[in-house]
PDB file of N, CA and C in Angstrom:
ATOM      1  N   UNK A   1      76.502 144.596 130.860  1.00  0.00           N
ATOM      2  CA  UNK A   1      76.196 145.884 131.458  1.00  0.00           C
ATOM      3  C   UNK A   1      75.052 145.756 132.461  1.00  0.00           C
ATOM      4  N   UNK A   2      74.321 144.766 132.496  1.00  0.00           N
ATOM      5  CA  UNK A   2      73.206 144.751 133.584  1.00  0.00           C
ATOM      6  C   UNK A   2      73.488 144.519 135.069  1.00  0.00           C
ATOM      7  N   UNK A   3      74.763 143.884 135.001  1.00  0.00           N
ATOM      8  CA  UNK A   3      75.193 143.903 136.253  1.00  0.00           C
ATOM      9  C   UNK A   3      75.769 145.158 136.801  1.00  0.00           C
ATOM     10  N   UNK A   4      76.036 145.819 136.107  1.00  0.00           N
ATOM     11  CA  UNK A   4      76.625 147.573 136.569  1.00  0.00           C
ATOM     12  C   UNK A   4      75.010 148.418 136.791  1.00  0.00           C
ATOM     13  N   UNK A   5      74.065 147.852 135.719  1.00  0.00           N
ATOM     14  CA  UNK A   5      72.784 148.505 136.138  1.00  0.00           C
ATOM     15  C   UNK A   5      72.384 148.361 137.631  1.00  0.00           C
ATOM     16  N   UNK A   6      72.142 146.931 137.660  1.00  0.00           N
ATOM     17  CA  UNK A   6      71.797 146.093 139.048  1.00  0.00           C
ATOM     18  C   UNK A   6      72.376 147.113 140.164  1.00  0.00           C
ATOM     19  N   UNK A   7      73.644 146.501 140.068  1.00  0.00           N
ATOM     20  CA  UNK A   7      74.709 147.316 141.401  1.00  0.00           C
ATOM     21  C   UNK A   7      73.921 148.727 141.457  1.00  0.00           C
ATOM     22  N   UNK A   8      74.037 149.643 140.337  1.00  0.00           N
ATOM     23  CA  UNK A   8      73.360 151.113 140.490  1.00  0.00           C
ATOM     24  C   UNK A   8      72.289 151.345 141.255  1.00  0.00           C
ATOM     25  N   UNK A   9      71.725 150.497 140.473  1.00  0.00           N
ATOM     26  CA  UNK A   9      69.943 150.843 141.282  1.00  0.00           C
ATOM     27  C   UNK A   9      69.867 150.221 142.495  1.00  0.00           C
ATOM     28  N   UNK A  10      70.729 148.969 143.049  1.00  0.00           N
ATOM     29  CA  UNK A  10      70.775 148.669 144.783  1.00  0.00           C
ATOM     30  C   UNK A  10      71.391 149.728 145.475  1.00  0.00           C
ATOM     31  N   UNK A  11      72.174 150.183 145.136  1.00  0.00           N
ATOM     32  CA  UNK A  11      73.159 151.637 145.244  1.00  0.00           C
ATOM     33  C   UNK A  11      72.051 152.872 145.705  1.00  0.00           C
ATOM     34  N   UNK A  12      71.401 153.171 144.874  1.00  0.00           N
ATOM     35  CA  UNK A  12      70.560 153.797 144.495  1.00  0.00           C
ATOM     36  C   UNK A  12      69.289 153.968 145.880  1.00  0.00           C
ATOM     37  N   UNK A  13      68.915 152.470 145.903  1.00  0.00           N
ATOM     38  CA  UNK A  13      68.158 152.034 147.299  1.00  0.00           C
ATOM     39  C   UNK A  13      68.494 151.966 148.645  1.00  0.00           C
ATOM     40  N   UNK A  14      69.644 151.487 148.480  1.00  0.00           N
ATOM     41  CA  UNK A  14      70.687 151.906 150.404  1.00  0.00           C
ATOM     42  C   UNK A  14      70.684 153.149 150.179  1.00  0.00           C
ATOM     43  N   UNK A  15      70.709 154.493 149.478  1.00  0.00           N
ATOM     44  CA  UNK A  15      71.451 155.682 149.154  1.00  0.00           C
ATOM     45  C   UNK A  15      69.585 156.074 149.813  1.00  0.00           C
ATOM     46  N   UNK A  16      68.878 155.769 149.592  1.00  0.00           N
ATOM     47  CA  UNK A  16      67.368 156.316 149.785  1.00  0.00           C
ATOM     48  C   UNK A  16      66.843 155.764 150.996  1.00  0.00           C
ATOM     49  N   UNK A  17      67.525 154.182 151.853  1.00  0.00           N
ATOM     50  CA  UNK A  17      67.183 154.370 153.106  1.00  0.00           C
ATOM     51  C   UNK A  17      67.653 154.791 154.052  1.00  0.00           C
ATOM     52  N   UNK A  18      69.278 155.407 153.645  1.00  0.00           N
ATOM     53  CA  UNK A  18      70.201 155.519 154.394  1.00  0.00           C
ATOM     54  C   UNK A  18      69.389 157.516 154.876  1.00  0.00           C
ATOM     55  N   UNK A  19      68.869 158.068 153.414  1.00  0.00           N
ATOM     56  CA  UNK A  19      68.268 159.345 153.698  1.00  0.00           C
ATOM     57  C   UNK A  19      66.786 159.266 154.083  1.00  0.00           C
ATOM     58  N   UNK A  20      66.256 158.515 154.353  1.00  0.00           N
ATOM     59  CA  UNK A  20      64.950 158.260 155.379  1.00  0.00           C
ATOM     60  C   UNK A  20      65.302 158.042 156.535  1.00  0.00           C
ATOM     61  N   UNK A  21      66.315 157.190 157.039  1.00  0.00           N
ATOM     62  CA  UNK A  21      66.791 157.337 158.323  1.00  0.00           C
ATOM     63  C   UNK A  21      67.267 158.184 158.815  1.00  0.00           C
ATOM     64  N   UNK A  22      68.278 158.961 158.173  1.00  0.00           N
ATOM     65  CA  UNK A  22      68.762 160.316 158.988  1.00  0.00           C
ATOM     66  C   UNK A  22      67.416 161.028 158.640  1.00  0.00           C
ATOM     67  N   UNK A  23      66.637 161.644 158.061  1.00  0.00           N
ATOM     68  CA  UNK A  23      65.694 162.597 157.942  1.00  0.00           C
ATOM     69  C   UNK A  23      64.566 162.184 159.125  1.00  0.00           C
ATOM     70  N   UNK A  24      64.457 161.015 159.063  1.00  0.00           N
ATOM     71  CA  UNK A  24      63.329 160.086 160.463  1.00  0.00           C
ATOM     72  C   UNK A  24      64.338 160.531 162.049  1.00  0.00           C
ATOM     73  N   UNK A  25      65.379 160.541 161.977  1.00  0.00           N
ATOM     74  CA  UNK A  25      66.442 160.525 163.070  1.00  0.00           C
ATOM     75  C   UNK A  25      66.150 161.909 163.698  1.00  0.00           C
ATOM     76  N   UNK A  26      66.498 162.775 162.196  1.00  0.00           N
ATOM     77  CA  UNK A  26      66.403 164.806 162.599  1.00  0.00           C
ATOM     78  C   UNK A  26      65.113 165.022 162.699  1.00  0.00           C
ATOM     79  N   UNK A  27      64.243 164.297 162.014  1.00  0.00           N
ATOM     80  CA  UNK A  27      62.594 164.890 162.150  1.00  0.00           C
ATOM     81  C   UNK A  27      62.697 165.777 161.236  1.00  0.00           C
ATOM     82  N   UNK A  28      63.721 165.899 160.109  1.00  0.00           N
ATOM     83  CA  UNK A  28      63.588 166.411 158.649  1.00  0.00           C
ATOM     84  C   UNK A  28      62.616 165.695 157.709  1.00  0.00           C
ATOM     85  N   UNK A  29      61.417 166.345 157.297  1.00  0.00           N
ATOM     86  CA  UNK A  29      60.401 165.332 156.767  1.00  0.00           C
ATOM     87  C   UNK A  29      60.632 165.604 155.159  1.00  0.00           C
ATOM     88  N   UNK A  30      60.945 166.419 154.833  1.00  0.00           N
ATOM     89  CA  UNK A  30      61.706 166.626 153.184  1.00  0.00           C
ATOM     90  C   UNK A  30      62.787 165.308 153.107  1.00  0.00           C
ATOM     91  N   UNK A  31      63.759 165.389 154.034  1.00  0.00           N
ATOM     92  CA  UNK A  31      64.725 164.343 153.680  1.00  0.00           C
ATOM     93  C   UNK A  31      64.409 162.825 153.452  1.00  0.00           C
ATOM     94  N   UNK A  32      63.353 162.729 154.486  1.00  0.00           N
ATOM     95  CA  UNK A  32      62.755 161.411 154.720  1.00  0.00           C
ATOM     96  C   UNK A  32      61.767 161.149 153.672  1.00  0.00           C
ATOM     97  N   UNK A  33      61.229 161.814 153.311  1.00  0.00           N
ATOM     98  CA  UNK A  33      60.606 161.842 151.871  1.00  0.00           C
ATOM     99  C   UNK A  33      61.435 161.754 150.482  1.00  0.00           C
ATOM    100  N   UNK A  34      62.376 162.145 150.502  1.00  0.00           N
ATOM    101  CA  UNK A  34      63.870 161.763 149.576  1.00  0.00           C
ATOM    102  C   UNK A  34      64.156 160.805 149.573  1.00  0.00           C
ATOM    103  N   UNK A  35      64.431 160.757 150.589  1.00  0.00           N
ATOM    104  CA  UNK A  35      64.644 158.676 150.711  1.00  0.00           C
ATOM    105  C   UNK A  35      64.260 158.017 150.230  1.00  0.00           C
ATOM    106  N   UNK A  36      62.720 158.384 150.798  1.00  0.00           N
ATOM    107  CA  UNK A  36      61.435 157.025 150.290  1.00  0.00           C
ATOM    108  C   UNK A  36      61.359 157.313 148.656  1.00  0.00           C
ATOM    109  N   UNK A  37      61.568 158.100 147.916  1.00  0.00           N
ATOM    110  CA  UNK A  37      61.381 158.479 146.607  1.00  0.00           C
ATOM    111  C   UNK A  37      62.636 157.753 146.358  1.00  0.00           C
ATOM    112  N   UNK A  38      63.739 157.645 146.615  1.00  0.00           N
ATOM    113  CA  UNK A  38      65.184 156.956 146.410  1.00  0.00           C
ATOM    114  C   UNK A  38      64.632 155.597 146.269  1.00  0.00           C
ATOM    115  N   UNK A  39      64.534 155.271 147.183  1.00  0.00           N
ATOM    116  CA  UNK A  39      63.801 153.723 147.161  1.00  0.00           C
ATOM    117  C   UNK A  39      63.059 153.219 146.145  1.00  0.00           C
ATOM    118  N   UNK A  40      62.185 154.251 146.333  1.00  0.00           N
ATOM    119  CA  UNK A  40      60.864 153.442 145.107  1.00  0.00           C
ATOM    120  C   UNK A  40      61.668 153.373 143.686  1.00  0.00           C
ATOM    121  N   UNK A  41      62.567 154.613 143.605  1.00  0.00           N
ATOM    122  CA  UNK A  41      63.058 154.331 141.699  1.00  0.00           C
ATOM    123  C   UNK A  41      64.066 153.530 141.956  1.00  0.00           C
ATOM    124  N   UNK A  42      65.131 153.330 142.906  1.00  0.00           N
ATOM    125  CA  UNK A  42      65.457 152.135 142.444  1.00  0.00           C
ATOM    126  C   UNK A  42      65.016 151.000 142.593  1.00  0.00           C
ATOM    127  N   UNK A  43      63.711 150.493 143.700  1.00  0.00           N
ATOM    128  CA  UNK A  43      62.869 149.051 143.536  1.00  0.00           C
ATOM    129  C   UNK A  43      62.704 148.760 141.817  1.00  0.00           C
ATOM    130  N   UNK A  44      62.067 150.126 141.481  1.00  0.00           N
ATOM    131  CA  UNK A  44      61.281 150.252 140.169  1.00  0.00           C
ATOM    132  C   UNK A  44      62.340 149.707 138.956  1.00  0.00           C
ATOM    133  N   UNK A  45      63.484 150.321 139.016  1.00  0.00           N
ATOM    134  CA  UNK A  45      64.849 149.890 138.227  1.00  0.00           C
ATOM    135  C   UNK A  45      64.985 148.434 137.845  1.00  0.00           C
ATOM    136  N   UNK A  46      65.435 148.233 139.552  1.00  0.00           N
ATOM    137  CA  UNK A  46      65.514 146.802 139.673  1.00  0.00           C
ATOM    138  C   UNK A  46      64.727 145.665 139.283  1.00  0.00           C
ATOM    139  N   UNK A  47      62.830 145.950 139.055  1.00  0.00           N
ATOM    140  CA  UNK A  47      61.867 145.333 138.670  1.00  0.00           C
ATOM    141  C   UNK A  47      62.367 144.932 137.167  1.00  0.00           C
ATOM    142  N   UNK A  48      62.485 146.421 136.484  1.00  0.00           N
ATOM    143  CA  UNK A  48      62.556 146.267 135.288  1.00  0.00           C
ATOM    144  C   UNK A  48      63.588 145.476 134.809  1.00  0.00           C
ATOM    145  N   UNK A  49      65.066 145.265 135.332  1.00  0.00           N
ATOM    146  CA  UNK A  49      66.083 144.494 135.286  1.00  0.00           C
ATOM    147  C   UNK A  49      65.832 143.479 135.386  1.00  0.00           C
ATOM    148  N   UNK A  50      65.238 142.791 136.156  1.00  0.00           N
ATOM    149  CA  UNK A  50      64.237 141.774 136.253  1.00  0.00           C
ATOM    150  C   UNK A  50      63.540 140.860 135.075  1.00  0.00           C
ATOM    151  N   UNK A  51      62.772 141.927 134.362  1.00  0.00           N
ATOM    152  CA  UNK A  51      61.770 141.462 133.632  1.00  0.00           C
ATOM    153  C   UNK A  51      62.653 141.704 132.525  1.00  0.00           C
ATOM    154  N   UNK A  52      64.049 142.572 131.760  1.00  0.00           N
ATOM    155  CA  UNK A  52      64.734 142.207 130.696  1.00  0.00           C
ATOM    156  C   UNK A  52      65.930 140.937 131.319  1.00  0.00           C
ATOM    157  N   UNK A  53      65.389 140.863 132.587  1.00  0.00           N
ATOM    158  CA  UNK A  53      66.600 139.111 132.428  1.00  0.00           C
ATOM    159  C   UNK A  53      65.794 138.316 131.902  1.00  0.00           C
ATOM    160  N   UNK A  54      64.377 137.913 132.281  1.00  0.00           N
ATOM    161  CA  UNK A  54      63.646 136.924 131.960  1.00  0.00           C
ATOM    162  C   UNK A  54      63.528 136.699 130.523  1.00  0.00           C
ATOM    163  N   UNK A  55      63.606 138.198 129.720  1.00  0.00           N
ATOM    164  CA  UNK A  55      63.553 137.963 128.099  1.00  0.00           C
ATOM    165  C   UNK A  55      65.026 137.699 127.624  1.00  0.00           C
ATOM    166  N   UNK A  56      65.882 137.522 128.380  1.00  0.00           N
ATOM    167  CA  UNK A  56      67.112 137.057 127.624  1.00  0.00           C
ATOM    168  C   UNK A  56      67.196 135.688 127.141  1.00  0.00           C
TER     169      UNK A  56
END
């Protein structure tokens, strides 16, 4: 199942720069702030996926 996690949370991160760019594009600063919040939880995801591979 960690590989369905993985995929999610990269998912997760294109899905949050893809809405910083259009919001940076319109000069929508809510959207572009969505984004960047998209991003950070799935970096954050992905960290943690990370650190339960290393304990496997």
């Amino acid at each position: 199942m960690s590989g369905i996690d993985k995929m999610k949370n990269k998912a997760e991160e294109l899905s949050g720069r893809g809405k910083e760019n259009l919001g940076e594009a319109t000069g929508d600063r809510d959207l572009q702030a969505e984004g960047q919040a998209d991003q950070a939880k799935g970096n954050l995801k992905q960290a943690g996926e990370k650190v339960k591979d290393v304990f496997k």
